[in-house]
Protein backbone atom coordinates (compact mmCIF):
# COMPACT_ATOMS: atom_id res chain seq x y z
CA UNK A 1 0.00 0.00 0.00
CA UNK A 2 1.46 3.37 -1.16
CA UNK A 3 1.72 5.57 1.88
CA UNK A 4 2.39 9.47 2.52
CA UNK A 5 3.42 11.33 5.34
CA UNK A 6 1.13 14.10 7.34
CA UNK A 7 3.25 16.66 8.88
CA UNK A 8 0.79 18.66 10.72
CA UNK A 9 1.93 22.12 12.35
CA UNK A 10 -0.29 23.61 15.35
CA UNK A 11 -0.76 25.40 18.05
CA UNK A 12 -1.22 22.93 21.40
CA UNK A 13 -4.46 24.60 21.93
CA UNK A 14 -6.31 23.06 19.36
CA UNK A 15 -3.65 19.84 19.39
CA UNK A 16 -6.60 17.58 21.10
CA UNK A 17 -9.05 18.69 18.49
CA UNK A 18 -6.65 18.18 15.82
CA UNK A 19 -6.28 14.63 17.10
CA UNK A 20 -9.91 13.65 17.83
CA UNK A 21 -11.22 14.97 14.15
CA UNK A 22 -8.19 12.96 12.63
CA UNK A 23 -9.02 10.04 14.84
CA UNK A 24 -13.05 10.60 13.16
CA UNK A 25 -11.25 10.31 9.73
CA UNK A 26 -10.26 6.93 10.55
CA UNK A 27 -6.19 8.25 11.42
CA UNK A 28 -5.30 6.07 14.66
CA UNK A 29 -1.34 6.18 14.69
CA UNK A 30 0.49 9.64 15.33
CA UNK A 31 3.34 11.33 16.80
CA UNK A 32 3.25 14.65 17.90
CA UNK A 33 6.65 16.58 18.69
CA UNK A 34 6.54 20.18 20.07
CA UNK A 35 8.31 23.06 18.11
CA UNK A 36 10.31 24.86 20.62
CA UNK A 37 12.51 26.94 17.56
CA UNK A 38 11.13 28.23 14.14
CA UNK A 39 11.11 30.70 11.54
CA UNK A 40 8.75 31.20 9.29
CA UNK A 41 8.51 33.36 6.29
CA UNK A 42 5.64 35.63 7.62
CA UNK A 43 6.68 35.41 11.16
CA UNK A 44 10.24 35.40 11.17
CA UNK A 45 11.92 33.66 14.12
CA UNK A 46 10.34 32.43 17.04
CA UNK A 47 11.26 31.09 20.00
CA UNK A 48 8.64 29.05 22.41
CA UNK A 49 9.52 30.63 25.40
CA UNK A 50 5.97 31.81 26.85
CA UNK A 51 4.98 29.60 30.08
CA UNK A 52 1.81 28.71 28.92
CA UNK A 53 1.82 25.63 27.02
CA UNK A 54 -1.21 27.40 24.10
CA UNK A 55 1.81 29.89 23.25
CA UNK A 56 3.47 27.02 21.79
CA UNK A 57 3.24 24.91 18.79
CA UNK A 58 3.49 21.14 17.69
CA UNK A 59 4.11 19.14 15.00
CA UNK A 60 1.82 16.13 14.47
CA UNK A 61 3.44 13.39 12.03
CA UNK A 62 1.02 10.17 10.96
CA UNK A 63 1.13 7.53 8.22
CA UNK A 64 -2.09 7.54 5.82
CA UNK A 65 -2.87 5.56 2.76
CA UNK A 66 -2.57 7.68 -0.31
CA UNK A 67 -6.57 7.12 -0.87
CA UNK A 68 -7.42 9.02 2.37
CA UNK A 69 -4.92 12.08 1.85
CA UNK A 70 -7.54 14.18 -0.28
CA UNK A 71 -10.75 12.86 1.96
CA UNK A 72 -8.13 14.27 4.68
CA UNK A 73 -6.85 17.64 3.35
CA UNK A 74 -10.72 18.55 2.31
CA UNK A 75 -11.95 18.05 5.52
CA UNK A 76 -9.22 19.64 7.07
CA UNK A 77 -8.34 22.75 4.91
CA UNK A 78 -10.71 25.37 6.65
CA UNK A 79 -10.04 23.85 10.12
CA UNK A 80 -6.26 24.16 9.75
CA UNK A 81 -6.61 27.53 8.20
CA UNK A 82 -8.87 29.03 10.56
CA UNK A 83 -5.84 28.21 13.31
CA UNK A 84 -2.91 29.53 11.14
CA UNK A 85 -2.06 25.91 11.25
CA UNK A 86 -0.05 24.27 8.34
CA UNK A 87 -0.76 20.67 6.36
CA UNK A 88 2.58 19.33 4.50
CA UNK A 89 2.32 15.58 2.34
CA UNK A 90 5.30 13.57 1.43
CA UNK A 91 5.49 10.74 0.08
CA UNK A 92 6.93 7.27 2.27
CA UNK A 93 9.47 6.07 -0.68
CA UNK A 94 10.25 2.78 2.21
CA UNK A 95 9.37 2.20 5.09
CA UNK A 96 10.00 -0.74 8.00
CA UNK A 97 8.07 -1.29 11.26
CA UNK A 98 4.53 -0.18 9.90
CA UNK A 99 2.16 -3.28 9.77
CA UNK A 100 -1.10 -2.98 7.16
């Protein structure tokens, strides 16, 4: 099965949302790593220093079968958009260790 790679960027406010709506979409298997360094082209650097953990961001990374990606992006595009959020695709070439 051809599979591609959901890098999802967020803030952790909306990270449980993010995960329950993907979960609804039939995505059970993520990681999620927090950004604590970043620049972005609009934004310029940032650093996550703010004590709160909503100041900060994370990336959520999950394996989906290249059927679901557009099902997933549609469903997704004004949700991640309405939270400044960002939706990246790339393709698994090989991979090891994922059963299905």
């Amino acid at each position: 099965m051809a599979l591609q790679k959901l890098e999802i960027i967020i803030s952790n406010s909306y990270l449980e949302q993010l995960v329950d709506h993907l979960e609804d979409l039939g995505v059970h298997g993520y990681t999620a790593l927090e950004i604590f360094r970043g620049k972005g082209i609009k934004t310029g650097d940032h650093l996550s220093e703010g004590l709160l953990p909503t100041t900060r961001s994370t990336m959520l990374i999950c394996l989906v079968g290249e059927a679901m990606v557009e099902d997933i992006f549609g469903d997704l595009e004004k949700y991640i958009n309405d939270r400044n959020g960002v939706v990246f695709t790339v393709p698994v070439l090989r991979h090891m260790g994922v059963k299905g």
